[in-house]
Protein backbone atom coordinates (compact mmCIF):
# COMPACT_ATOMS: atom_id res chain seq x y z
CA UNK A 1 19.57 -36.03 -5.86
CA UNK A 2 22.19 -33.39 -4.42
CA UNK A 3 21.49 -30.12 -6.83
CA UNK A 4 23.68 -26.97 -6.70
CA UNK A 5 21.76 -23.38 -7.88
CA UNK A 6 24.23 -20.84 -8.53
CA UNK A 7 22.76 -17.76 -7.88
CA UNK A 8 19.63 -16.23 -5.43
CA UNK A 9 17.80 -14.27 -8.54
CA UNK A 10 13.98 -15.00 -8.87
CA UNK A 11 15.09 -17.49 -11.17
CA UNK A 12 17.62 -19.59 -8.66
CA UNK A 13 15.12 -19.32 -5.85
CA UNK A 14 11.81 -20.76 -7.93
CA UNK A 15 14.09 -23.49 -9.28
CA UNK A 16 15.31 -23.94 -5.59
CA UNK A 17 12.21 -23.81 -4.27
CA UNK A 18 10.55 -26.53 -6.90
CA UNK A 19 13.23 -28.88 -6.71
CA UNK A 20 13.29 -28.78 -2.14
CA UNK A 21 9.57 -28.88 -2.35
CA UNK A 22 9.86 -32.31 -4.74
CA UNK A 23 12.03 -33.42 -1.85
CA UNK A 24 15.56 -33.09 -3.16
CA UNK A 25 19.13 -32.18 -1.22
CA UNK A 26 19.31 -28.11 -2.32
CA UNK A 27 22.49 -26.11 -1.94
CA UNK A 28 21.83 -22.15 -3.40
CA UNK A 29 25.30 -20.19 -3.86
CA UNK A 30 24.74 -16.54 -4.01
CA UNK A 31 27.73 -14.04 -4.18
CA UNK A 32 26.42 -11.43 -2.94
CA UNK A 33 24.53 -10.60 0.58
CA UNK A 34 20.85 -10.94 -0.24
CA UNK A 35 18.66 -13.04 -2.42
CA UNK A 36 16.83 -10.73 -5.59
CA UNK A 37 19.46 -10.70 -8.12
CA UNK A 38 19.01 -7.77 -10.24
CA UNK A 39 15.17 -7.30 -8.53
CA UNK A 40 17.32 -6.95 -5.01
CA UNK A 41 16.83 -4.39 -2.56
CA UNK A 42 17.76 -2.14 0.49
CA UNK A 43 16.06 -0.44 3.44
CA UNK A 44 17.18 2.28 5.26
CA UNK A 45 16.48 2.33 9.00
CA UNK A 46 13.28 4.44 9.26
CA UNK A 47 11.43 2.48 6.05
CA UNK A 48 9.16 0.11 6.93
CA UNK A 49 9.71 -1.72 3.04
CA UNK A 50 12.60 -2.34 1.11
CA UNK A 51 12.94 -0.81 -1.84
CA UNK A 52 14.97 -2.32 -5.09
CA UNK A 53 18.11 -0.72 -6.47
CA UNK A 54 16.51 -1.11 -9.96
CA UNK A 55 13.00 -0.17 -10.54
CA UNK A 56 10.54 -3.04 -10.76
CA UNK A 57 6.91 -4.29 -10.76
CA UNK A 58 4.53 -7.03 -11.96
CA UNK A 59 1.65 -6.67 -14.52
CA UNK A 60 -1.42 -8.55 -13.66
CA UNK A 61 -0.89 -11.21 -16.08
CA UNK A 62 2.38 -12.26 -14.65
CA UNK A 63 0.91 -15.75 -14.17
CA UNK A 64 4.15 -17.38 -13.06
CA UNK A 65 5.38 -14.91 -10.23
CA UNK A 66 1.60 -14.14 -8.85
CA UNK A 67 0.89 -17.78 -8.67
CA UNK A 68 4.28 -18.53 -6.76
CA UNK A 69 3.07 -15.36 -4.30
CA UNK A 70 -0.21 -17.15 -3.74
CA UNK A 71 1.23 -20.66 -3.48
CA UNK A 72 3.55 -19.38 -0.30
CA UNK A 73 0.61 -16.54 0.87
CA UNK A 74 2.98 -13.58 0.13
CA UNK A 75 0.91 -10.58 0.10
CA UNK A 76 0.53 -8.54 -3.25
CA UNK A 77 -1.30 -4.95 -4.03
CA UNK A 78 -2.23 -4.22 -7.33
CA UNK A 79 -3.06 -0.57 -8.43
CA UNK A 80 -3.64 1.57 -11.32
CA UNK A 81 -0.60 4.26 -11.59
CA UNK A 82 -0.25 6.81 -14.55
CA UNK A 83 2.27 6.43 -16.81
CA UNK A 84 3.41 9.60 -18.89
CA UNK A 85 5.55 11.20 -21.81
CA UNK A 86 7.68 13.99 -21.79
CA UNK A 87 8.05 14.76 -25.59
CA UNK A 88 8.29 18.50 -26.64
CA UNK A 89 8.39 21.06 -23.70
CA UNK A 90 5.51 18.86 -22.19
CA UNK A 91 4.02 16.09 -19.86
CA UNK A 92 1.18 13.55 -21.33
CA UNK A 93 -0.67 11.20 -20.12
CA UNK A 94 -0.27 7.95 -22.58
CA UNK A 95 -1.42 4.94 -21.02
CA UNK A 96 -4.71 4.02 -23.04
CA UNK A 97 -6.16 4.90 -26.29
CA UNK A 98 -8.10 7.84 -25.17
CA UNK A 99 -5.33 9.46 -23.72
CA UNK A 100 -3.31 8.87 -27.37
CA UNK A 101 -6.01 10.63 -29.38
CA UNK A 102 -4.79 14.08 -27.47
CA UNK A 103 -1.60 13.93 -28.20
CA UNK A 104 -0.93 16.86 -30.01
CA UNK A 105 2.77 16.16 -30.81
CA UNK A 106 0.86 14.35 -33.56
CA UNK A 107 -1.63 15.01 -36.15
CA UNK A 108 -4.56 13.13 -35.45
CA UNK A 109 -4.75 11.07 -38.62
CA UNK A 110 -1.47 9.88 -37.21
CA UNK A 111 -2.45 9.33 -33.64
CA UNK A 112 -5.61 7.33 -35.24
CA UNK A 113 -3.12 5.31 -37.05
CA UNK A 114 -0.42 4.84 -34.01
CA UNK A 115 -3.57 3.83 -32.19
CA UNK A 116 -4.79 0.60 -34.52
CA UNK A 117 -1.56 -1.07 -34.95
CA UNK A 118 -1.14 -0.64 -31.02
CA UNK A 119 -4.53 -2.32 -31.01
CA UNK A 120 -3.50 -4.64 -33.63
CA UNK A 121 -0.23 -6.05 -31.70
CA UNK A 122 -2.47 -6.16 -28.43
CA UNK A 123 -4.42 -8.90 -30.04
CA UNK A 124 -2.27 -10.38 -32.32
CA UNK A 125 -1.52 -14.01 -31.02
CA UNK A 126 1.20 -15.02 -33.28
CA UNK A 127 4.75 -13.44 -33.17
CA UNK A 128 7.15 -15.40 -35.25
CA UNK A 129 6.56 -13.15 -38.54
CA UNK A 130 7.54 -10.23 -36.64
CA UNK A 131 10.47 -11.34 -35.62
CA UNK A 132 12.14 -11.68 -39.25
CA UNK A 133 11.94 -7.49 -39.29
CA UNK A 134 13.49 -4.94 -37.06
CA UNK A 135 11.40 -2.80 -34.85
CA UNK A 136 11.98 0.70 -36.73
CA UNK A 137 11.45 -0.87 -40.11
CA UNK A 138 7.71 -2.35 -38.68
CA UNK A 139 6.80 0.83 -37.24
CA UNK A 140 7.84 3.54 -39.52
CA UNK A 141 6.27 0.95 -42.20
CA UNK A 142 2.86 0.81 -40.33
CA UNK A 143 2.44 3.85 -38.08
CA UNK A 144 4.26 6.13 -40.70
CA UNK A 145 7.43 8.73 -40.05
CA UNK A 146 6.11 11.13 -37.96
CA UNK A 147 4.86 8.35 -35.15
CA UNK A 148 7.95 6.76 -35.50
CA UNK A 149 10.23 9.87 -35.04
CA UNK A 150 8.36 11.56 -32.41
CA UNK A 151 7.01 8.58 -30.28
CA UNK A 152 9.17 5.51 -30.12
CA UNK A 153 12.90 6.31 -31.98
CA UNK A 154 13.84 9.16 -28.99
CA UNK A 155 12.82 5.72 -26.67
CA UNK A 156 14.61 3.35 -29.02
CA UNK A 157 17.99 5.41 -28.87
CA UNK A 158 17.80 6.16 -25.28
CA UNK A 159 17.37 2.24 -24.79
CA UNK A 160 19.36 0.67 -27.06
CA UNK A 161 22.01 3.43 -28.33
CA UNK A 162 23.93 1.81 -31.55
CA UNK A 163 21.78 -1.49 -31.56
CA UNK A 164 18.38 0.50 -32.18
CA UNK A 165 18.73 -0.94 -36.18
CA UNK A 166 19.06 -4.27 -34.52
CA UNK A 167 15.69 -4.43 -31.82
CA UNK A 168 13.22 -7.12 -33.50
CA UNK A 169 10.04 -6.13 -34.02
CA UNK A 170 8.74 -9.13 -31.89
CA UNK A 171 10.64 -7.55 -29.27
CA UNK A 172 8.49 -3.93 -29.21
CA UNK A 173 5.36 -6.64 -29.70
CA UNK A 174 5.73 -8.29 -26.72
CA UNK A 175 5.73 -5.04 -24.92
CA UNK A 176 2.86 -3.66 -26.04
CA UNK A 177 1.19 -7.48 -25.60
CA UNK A 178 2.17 -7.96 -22.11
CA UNK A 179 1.64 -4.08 -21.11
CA UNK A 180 -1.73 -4.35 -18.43
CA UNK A 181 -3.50 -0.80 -17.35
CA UNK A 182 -2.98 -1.77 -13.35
CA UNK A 183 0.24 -3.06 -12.02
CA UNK A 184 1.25 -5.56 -8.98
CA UNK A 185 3.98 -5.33 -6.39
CA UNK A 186 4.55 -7.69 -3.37
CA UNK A 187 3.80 -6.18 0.25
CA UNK A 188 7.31 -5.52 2.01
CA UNK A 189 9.10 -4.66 -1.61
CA UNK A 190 11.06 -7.30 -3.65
CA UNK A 191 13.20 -8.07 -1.05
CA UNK A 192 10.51 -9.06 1.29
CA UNK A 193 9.24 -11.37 -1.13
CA UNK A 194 12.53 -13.11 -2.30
CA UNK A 195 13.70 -13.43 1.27
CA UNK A 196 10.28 -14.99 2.00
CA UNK A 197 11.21 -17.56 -0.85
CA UNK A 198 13.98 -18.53 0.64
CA UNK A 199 12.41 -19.16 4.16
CA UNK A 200 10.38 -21.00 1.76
CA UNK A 201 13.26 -23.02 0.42
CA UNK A 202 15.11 -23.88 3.76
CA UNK A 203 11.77 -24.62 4.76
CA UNK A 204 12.13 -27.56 2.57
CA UNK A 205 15.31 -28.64 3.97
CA UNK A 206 17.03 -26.49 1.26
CA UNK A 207 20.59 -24.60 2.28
CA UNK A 208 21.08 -21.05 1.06
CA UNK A 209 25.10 -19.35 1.07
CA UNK A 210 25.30 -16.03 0.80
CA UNK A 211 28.68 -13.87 0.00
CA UNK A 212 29.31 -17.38 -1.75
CA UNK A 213 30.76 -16.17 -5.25
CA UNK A 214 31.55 -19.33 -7.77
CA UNK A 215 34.85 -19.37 -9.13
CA UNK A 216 34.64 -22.66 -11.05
CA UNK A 217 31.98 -25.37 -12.46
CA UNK A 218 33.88 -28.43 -13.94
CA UNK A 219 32.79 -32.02 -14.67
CA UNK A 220 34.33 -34.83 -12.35
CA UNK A 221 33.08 -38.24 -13.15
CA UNK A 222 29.62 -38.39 -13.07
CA UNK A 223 29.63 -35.34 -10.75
CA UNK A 224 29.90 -31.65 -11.26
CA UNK A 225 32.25 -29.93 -9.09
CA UNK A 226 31.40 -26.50 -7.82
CA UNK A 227 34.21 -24.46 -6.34
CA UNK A 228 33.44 -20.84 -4.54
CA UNK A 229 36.11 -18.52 -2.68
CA UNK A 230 35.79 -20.72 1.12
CA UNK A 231 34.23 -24.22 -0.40
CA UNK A 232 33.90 -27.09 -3.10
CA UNK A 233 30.67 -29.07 -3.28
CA UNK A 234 29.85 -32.18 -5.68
CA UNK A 235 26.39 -31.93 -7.04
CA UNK A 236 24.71 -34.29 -9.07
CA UNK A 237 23.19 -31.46 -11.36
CA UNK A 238 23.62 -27.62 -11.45
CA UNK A 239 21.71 -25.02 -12.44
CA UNK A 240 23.29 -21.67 -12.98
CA UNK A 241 21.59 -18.18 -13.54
CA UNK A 242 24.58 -15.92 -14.01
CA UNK A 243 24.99 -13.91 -17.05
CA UNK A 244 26.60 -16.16 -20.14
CA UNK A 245 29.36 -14.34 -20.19
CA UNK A 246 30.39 -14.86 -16.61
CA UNK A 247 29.35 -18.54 -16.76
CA UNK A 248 31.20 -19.05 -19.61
CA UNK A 249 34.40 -17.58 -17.44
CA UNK A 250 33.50 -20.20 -14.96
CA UNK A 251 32.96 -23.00 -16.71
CA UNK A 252 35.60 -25.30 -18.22
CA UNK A 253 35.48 -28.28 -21.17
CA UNK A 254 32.64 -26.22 -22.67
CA UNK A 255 32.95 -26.79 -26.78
CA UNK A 256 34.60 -23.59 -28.50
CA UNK A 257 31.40 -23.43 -30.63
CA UNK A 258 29.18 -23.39 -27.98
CA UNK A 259 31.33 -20.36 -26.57
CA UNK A 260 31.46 -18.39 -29.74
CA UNK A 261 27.04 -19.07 -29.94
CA UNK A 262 26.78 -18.07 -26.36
CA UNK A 263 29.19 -14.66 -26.88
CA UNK A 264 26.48 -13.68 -29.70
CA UNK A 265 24.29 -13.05 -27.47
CA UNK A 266 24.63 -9.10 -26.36
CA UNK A 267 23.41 -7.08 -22.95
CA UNK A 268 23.22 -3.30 -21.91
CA UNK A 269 23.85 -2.24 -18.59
CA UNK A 270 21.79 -0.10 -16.35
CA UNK A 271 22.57 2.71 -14.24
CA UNK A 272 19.81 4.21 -11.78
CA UNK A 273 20.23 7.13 -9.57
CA UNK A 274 17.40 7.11 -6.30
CA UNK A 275 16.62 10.46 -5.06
CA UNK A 276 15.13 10.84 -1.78
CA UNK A 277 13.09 13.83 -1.80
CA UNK A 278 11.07 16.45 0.44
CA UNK A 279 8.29 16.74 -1.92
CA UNK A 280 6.64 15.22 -4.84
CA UNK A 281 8.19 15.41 -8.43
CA UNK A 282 5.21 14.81 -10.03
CA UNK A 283 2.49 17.00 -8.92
CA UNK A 284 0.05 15.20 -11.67
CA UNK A 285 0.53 11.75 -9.67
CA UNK A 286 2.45 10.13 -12.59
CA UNK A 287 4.44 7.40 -11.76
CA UNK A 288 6.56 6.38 -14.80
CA UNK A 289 7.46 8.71 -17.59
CA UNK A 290 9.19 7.97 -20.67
CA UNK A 291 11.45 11.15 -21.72
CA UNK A 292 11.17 10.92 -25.42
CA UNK A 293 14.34 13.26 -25.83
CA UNK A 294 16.92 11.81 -27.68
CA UNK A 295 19.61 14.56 -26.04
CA UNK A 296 18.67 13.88 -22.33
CA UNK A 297 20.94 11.94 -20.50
CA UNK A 298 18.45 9.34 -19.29
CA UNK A 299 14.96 7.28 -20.42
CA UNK A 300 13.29 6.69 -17.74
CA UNK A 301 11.95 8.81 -14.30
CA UNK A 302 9.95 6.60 -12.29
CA UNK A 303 8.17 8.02 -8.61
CA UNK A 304 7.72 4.93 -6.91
CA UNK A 305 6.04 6.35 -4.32
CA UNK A 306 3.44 7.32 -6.74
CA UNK A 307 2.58 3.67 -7.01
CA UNK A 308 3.29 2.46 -3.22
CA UNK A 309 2.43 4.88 -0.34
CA UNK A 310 5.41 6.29 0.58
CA UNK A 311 4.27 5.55 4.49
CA UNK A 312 6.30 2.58 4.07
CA UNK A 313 9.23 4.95 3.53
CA UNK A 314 9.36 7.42 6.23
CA UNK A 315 6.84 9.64 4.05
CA UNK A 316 9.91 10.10 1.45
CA UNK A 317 9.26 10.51 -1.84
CA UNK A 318 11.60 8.14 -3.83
CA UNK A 319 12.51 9.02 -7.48
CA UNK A 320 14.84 7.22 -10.08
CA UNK A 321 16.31 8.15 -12.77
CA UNK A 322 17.11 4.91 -14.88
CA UNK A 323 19.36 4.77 -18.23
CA UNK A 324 19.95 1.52 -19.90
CA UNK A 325 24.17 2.18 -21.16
CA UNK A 326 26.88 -0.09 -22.85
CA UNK A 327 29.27 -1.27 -20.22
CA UNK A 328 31.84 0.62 -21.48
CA UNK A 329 29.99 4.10 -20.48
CA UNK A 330 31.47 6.87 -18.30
CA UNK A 331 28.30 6.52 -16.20
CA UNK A 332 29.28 3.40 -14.48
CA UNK A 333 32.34 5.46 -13.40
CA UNK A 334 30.25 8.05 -11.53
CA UNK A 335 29.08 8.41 -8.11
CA UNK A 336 25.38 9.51 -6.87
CA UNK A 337 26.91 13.58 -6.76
CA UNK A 338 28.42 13.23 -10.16
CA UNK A 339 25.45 11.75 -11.90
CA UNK A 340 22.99 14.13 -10.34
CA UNK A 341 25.14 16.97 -11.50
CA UNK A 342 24.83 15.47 -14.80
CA UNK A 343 21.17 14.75 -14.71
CA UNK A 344 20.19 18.33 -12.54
CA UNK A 345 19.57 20.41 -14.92
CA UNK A 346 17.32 18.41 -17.00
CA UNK A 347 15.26 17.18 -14.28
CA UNK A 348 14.44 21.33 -13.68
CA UNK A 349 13.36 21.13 -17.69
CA UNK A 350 10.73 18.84 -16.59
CA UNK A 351 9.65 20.35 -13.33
CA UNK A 352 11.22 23.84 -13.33
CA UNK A 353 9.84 23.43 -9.34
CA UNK A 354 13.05 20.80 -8.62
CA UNK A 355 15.37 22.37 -6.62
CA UNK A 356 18.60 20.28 -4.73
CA UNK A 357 17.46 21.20 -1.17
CA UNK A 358 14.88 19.21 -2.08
CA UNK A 359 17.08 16.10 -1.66
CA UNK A 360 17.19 13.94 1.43
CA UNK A 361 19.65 11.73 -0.15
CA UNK A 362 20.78 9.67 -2.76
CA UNK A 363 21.83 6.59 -4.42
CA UNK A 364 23.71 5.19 -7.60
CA UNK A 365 22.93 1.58 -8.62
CA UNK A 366 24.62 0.04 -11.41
CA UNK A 367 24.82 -3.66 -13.10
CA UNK A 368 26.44 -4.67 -16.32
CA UNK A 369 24.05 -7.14 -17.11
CA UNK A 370 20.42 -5.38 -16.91
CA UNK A 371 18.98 -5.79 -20.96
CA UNK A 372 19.37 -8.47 -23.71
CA UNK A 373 19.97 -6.81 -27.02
CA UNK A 374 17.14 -9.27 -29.09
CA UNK A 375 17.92 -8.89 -32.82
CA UNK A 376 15.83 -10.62 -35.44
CA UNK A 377 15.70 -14.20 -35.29
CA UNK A 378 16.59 -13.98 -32.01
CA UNK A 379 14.70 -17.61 -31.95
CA UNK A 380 17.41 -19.10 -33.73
CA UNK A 381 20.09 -18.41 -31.21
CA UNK A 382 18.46 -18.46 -28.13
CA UNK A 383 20.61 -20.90 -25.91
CA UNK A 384 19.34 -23.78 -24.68
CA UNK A 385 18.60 -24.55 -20.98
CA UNK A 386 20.83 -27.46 -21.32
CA UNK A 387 24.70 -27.13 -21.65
CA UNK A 388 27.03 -29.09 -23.65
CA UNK A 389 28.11 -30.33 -19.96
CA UNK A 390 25.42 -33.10 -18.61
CA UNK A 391 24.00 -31.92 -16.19
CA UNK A 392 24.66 -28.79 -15.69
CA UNK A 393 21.49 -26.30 -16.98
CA UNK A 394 21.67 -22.55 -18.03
CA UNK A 395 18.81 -20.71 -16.98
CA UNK A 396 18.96 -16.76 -17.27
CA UNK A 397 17.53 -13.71 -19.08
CA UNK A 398 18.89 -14.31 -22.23
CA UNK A 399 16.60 -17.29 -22.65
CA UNK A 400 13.48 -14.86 -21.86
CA UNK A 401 11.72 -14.53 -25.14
CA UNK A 402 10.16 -13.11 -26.74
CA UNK A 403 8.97 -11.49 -23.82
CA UNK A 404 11.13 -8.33 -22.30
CA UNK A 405 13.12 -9.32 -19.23
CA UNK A 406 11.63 -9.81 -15.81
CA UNK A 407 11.40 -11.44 -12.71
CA UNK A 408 7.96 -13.21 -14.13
CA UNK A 409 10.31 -15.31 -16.89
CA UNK A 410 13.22 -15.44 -14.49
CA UNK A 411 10.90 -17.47 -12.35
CA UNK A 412 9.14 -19.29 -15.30
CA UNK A 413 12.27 -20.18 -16.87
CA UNK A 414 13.67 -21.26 -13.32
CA UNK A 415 10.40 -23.81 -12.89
CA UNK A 416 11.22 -25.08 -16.45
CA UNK A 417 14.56 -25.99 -15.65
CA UNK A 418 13.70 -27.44 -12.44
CA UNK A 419 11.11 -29.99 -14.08
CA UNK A 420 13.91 -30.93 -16.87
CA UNK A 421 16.65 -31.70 -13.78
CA UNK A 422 13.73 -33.93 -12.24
CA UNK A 423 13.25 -35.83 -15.61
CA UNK A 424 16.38 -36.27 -15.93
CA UNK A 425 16.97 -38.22 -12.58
C-alpha cells in the first residue's frame, strides 16, 4: 500500500516509521527544512546539541516516546531539575509536597488543603466527571479562594487569556496526573532524535521531502491525490498532522458540517524568546519557573541548561522566555530586540543581577498553533482520526486528550493511526 504522511512532527514520523517497518511504500511531505514539527530545533556552530525553538522534555512515564527511543537505541538522560514560583517579590521552590507546606504566600491551613486535592488528582484514576466543570470553578470549590487566586488563576490568565472560564477541569487534572519529580530528554536534543527517526524510516525503504509544503488533498477514484508546490503523488491512504484549520484549507469535498465541528476546536499560539547568556540566571539551579504575575508579560522562564549541561552548548547558558498568546497578538509582530525590550525590565524584577551585557545573543520563535483551548466536554467534540474522506486520517494535537499536548501523544496518536490505515488495507 502506497501511504502519503503530511508532515515530519513526532506524530508523522512514528506513523511513518510503523507503517515502513510493516513493510509498506512511505512518502513523508514536510514543508519546512527539518523533521520535529513544533519539538524542532537548531544548532549553532560551536554547540555540540541542538536545541528546540520551543522548550520541551519528557516525563518518565512517557511510555510511548521512551519506548520508540529504546526500540531504535536513541540515547535518553533522565534527571531531577527544580522547578520554581515567582509569586510575590519572591522565588519558591514548588515541586513536591514538602516544598508546598512553606509557602508562605499562603496560610498553612490553605497550603494543607492545596496539598490533598493535589494528592487527590495524583491518584484519582477516573477523569470523565471532571470534565463536565471548568478548572476555576473545581479549584476555587476545593482548594478555596485564596489558593485559587494566588497559585493557579495568575497561571491560568497568563496561559489561556479570555478562555481561562473555559479550561476543563480534566484538563488541570491531567497535569497534575502526568507531572513526574525527574524528567527525560534524548541525547543530541530533539532534533537529534527526530532526525534519527527518520534514518529510521528511510531505513525501511521509506522517502522523506523536505521544503515540500501541501497545497491540496482531494479524492480521485479510489486514490487520494496529494499536490505540493514542485509535485503530485497518488496515495492509497493519507495521514495528515497539520493543524485543522490548515487541513481544512487544503482539503476539498469535506462535508460543511464536518468543517463547522472541526473550526470549534480553538488553539493559542506561542512566542519564545532564547537568550544566550554569560552567566547563570538562576543562581538557585532552578530550571523552570512559573511567574504567577498576572501583569508580567510572559508565564514561563525556563534555563535549559539547568537541566542539560550546557557543555553541549559552548558552556552558554540558554534561557527562554515562553508566553502562550492569541494569534492575533502584537508579539508575533516583534523581533528578538523588541521583545527583550519588552520583557527586560521584568526579568531584572526577578534577578535584579540581569544585566544586557550579559547577552551573547538571541532568538524569537513563534508558531500559531502551539495549545488546544480544551473546554468542558471536550470528549464530545474531539475529532475523529478518520475524515469524512476514505482514507485519508487526521492525526494531530487536537485529538490529544485529556492529556496536555506533547510529543508523547503526538507519537501515540501517530501509532494509532498507523494500525487503523493497516486494518483498513
Amino acid at each position: 500500500m502506497k501511504i502519503g504522511i503530511i508532515g515530519a512532527g513526532f506524530g508523522g514520523l512514528a506513523a511513518a516509521y510503523q507503517l515502513a517497518k510493516a513493510g509498506n511504500s512511505v512518502v513523508v511531505l514536510e514543508a519546512g527544512k527539518l523533521p520535529g514539527g513544533l519539538a524542532v530545533g537548531f544548532k549553532e556552530k560551536k554547540w555540540e546539541w541542538s536545541l528546540e525553538k520551543h522548550y520541551h522534555h519528557w516525563f518518565t512515564n512517557d511510555e510511548a516516546v521512551l519506548g520508540l527511543a529504546k526500540e531504535i537505541g536513541h540515547e535518553v538522560l533522565i534527571k531531577r531539575p527544580k522547578t520554581s514560583t515567582f509569586s510575590g517579590d519572591k522565588i519558591y521552590q514548588l515541586d513536591s509536597p514538602l516544598n508546598l507546606l512553606t509557602f508562605d504566600q499562603l496560610k498553612l491551613p490553605d497550603r494543607i488543603r492545596t496539598g490533598m486535592i493535589l494528592g487527590y488528582l495524583k491518584y484519582l484514576a477516573n477523569w470523565k466527571n471532571l470534565e463536565k466543570v471548568t478548572a476555576k470553578e473545581f479549584l476555587f470549590k476545593t482548594m478555596g479562594k485564596s489558593p485559587w487566586s494566588t497559585l493557579w488563576e495568575p497561571l491560568f490568565v497568563k496561559k489561556f487569556g479570555s478562555y481561562v472560564d473555559k479550561i476543563s477541569a480534566a484538563w488541570f487534572w491531567a497535569r497534575i496526573k502526568k507531572r513526574t519529580p525527574s524528567l527525560a530528554y534524548p541525547a543530541g536534543g530533539f532534533l537529534a532524535f527526530s532526525e534519527h527517526l527518520a534514518y529510521e524510516i528511510r531505513r525501511y525503504k521509506g522517502k522523506i521531502y523536505y521544503s515540500s509544503p501541501v497545497r491540496r488533498i482531494e479524492k480521485k477514484g479510489n486514490k487520494i491525490e496529494v499536490k505540493t508546490l514542485k509535485s503530485k503523488y497518488l496515495f492509497d491512504s493519507v495521514i495528515c498532522t497539520l493543524p485543522s484549520y490548515v487541513f481544512l484549507k487544503v482539503t476539498k469535498s469535506l462535508p460543511q458540517e464536518y468543517i463547522e465541528n472541526l473550526l470549534k476546536a480553538e488553539s493559542l499560539g506561542a512566542v519564545n524568546l532564547l537568550l544566550s547568556l554569560k552567566h547563570k540566571f538562576f543562581e538557585d539551579n532552578t530550571y523552570w519557573l512559573n511567574v504567577n504575575k498576572k501583569h508580567f508579560p510572559f508565564v514561563a522562564i525556563v534555563e535549559h541548561t539547568n537541566f542539560m549541561d550546557r557543555k553541549y552548548y559552548n558552556n552558554e547558558h540558554l534561557l527562554y522566555v515562553g508566553n502562550y498568546l492569541p494569534q492575533n497578538h502584537p508579539y508575533f509582530q516583534k523581533n528578538e530586540v523588541q521583545l527583550l525590550a519588552e520583557f527586560y525590565p521584568f526579568l531584572k524584577t526577578i534577578n535584579p543581577k540581569f544585566d544586557k551585557s550579559w547577552i551573547n545573543d538571541a532568538f524569537a520563535f513563534k508558531d500559531f498553533y502551539a495549545q488546544p483551548v480544551i473546554p468542558i466536554n471536550y470528549s464530545e467534540m474531539i475529532p475523529s482520526f478518520k475524515t469524512p474522506l476514505p482514507g485519508v486520517f487526521l492525526s494531530n494535537m487536537q485529538q490529544v486528550y485529556p492529556w496536555d499536548r506533547g510529543t508523547n501523544y503526538a507519537i501515540e496518536n501517530g501509532e494509532k493511526v498507523a494500525e487503523m490505515v493497516l486494518k483498513s488495507q
